[in-house]
N, C-alpha and C. Protein backbone atom coordinates (compact mmCIF):
# COMPACT_ATOMS: atom_id res chain seq x y z
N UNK A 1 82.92 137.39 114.76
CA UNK A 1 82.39 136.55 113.70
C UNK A 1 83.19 136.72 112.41
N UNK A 2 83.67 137.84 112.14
CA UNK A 2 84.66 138.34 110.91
C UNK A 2 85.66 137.23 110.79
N UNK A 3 86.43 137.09 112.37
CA UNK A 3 87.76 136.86 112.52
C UNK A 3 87.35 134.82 111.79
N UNK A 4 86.25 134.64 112.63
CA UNK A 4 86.26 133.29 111.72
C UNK A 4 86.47 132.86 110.56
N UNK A 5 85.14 134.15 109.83
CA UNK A 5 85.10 133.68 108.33
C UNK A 5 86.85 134.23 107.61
N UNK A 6 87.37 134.75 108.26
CA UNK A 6 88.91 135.12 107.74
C UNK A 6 89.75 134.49 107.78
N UNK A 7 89.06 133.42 109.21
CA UNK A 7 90.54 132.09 109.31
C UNK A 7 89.93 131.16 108.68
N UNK A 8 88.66 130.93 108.34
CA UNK A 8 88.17 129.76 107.34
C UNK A 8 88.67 129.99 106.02
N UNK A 9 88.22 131.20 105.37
CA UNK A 9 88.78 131.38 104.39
C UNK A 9 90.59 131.63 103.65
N UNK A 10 91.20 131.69 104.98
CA UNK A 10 92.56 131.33 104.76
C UNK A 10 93.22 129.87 104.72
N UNK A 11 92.30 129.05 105.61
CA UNK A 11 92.32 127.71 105.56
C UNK A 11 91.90 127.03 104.18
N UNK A 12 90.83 127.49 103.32
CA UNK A 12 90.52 127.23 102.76
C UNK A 12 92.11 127.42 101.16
N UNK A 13 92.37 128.43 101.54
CA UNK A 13 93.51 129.24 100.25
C UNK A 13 94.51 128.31 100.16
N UNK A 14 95.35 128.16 101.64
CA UNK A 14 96.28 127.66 101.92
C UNK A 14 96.57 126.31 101.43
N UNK A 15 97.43 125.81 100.47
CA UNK A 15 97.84 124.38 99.98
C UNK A 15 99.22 124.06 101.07
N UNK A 16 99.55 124.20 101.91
CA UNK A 16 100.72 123.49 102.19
C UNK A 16 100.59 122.14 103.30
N UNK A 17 99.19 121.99 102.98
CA UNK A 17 98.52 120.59 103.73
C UNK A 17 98.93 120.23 102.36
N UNK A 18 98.80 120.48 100.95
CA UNK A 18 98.41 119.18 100.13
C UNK A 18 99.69 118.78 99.39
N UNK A 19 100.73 119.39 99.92
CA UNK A 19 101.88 118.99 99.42
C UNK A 19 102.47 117.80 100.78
N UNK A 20 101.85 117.65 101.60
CA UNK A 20 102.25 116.56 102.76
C UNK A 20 101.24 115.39 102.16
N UNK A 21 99.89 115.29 101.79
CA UNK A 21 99.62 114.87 101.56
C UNK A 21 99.63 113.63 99.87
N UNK A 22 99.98 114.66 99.60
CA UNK A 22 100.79 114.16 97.92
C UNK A 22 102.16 113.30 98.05
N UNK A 23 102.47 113.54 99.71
CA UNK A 23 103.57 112.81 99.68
C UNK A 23 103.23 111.41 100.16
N UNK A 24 102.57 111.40 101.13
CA UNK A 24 101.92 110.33 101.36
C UNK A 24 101.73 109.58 100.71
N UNK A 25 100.20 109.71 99.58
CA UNK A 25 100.27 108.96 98.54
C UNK A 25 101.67 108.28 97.89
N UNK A 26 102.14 108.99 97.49
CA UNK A 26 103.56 108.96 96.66
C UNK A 26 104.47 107.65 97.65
N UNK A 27 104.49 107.70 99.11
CA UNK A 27 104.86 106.48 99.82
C UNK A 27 104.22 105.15 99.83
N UNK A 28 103.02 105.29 99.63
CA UNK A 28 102.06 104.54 99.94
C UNK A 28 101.91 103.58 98.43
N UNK A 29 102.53 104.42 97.33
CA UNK A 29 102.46 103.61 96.03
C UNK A 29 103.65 102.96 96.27
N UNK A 30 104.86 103.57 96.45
CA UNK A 30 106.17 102.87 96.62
C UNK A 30 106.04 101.84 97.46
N UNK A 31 105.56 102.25 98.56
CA UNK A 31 105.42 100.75 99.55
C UNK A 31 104.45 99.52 99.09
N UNK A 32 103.35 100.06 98.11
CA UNK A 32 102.61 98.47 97.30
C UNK A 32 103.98 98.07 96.04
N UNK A 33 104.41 99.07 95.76
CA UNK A 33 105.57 98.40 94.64
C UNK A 33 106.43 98.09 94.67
N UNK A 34 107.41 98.10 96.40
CA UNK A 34 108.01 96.95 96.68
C UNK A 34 107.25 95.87 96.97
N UNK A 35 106.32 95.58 98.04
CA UNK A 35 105.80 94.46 98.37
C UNK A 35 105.52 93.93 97.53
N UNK A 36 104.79 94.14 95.92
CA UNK A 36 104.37 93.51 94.76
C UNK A 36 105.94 92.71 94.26
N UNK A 37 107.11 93.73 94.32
CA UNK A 37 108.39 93.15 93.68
C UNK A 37 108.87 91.90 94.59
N UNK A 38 108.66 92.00 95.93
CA UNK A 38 109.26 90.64 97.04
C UNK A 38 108.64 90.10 96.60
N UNK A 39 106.56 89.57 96.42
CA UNK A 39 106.09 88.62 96.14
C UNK A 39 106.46 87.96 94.96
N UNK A 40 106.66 89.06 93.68
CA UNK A 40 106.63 88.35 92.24
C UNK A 40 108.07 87.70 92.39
N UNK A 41 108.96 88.62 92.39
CA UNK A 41 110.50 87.85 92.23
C UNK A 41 110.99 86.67 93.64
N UNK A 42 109.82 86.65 94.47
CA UNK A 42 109.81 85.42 95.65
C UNK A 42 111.44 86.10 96.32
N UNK A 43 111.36 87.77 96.42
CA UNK A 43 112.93 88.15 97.20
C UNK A 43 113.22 87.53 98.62
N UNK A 44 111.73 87.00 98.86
CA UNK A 44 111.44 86.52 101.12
C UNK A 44 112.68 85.01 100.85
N UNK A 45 112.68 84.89 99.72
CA UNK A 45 113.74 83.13 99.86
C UNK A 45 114.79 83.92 99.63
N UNK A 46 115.53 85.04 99.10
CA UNK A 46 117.08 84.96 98.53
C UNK A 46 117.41 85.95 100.02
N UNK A 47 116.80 86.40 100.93
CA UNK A 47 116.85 87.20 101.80
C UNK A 47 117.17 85.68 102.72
N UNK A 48 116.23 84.94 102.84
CA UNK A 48 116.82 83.71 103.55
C UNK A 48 117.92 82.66 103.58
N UNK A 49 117.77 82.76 102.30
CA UNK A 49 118.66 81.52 102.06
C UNK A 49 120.10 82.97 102.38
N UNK A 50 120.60 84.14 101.64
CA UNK A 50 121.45 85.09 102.47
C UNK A 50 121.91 84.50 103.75
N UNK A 51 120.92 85.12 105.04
CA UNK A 51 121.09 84.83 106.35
C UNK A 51 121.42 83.73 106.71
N UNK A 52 121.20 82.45 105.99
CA UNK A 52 121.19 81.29 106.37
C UNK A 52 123.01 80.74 106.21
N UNK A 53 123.19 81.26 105.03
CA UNK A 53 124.49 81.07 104.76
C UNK A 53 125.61 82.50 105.70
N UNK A 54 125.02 83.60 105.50
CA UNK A 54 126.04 84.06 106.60
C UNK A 54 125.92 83.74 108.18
N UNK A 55 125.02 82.79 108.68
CA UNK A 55 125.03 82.48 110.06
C UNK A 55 125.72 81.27 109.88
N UNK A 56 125.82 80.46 108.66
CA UNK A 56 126.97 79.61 108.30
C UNK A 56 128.65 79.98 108.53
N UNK A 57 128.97 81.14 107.93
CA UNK A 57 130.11 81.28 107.95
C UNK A 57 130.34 82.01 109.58
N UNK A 58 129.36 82.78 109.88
CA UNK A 58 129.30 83.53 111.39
C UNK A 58 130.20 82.43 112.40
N UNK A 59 129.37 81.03 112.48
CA UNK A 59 129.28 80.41 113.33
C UNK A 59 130.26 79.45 112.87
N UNK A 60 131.11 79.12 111.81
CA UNK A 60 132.15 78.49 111.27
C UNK A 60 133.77 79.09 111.28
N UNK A 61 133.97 80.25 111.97
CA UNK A 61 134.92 81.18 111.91
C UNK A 61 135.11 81.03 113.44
């Protein structure tokens, strides 16, 4: 019964869960603040209209 309350309470001490977790977050903001930047600056058309013109020259060569 000792050995429990000794691994609970080491579980409890231990932070090197919350530095994985802090990272997470930290992705999870970056990934809404690109998607916010494609919608506002409309990047889904200059990414297209891109491809559109190098499958132009692809297929013209």
């Amino acid at each position: 019964m000792n050995s429990i309350k000794n691994m609970a309470t080491r579980l409890v001490r231990e932070e090197d869960g919350a530095a994985a977790s802090e990272y997470a977050i930290l992705v999870a903001f970056i990934a809404v603040a690109v998607a916010a930047a494609v919608k506002l600056f409309n990047l889904g058309d200059i990414f297209t209209t891109l491809g559109t013109k190098v499958k132009g020259l692809v297929s013209g060569a």
